[in-house]
Each structure stands twice: as C-alpha cells, then as structure tokens.
Protein backbone atom coordinates (compact mmCIF):
# COMPACT_ATOMS: atom_id res chain seq x y z
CA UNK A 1 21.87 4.77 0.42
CA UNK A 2 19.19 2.51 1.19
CA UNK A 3 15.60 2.86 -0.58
CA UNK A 4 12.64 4.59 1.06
CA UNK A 5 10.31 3.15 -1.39
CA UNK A 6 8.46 -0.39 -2.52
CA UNK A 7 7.05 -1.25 -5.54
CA UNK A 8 3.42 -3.02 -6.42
CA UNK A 9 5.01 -6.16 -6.25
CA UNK A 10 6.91 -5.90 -2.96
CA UNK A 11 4.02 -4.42 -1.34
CA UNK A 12 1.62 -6.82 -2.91
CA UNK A 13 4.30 -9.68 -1.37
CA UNK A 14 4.43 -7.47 1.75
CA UNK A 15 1.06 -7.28 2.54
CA UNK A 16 -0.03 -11.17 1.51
CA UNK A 17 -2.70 -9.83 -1.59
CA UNK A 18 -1.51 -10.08 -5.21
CA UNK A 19 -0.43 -7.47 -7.11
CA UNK A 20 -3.76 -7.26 -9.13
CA UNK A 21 -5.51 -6.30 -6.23
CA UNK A 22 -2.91 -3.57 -5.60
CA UNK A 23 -3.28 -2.09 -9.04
CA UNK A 24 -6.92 -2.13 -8.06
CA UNK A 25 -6.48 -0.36 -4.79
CA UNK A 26 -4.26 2.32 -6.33
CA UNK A 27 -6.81 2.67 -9.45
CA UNK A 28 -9.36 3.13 -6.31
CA UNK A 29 -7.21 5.45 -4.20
CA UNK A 30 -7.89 2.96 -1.42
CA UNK A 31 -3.84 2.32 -0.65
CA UNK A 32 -1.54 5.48 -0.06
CA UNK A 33 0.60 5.76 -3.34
CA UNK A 34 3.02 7.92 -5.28
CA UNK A 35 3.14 7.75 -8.61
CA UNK A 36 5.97 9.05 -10.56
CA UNK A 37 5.26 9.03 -14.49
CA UNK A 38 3.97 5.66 -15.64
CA UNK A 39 5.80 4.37 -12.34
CA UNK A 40 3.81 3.54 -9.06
CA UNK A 41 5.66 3.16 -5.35
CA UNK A 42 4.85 2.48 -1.66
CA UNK A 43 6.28 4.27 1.47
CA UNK A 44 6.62 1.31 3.41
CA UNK A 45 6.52 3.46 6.50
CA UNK A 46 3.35 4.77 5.14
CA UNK A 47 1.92 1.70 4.56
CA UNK A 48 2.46 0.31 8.06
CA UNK A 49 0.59 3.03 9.45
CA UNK A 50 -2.15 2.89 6.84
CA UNK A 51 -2.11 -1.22 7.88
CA UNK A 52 -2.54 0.19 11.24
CA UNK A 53 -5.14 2.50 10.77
CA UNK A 54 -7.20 0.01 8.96
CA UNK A 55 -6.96 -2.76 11.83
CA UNK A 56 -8.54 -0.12 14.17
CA UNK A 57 -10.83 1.02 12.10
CA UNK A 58 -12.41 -2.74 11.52
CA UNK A 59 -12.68 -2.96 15.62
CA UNK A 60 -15.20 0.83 15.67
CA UNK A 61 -17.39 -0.88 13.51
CA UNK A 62 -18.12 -3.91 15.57
C-alpha cells in the first residue's frame, strides 16, 4: 500500500521552502493541511493543485 500523504519536511523539500516556513503556513492556514493529533500531513495531490492555483492566481493580479 503506498502512502497518500507527506509530511512538513517532504513537502517543505517538495516545494523548495524550509520547513519553518511550512509550520508558518499551516499556523496561518495559508497551505491545505490535515492534522491528525499533534501530527501534521500534506495530500500531495492537494498540494499540486493548491501550487497550481497559486501560479494563476499571481498572473490576475498583474
């Protein structure tokens, strides 16, 4: 069974911002997360399409 989910750190490494700036994302509600307990994950499917969202949304405000 393979994993549906990514944790701070892969999605920090994923994304090319440290994990730090993750943590403050997710204290922010600025990234899509889950969090389970004391225990924070990624949809990486979710992610791509939030990635995607926020590349067109820079372009309608130039």
């Amino acid at each position: 069974m393979q994993r549906k989910t990514m944790t701070a750190q892969e999605i920090a490494n994923y994304i090319g911002v440290s994990t730090d700036t993750i943590y403050t994302m997710v204290k922010q509600k600025q990234i899509p997360h889950v969090r389970i307990r004391r225990r924070i994950f990624f949809s990486k499917e979710t992610i791509d399409k939030w990635m995607k969202d926020q590349e067109e949304n820079s372009y309608e405000a130039i």
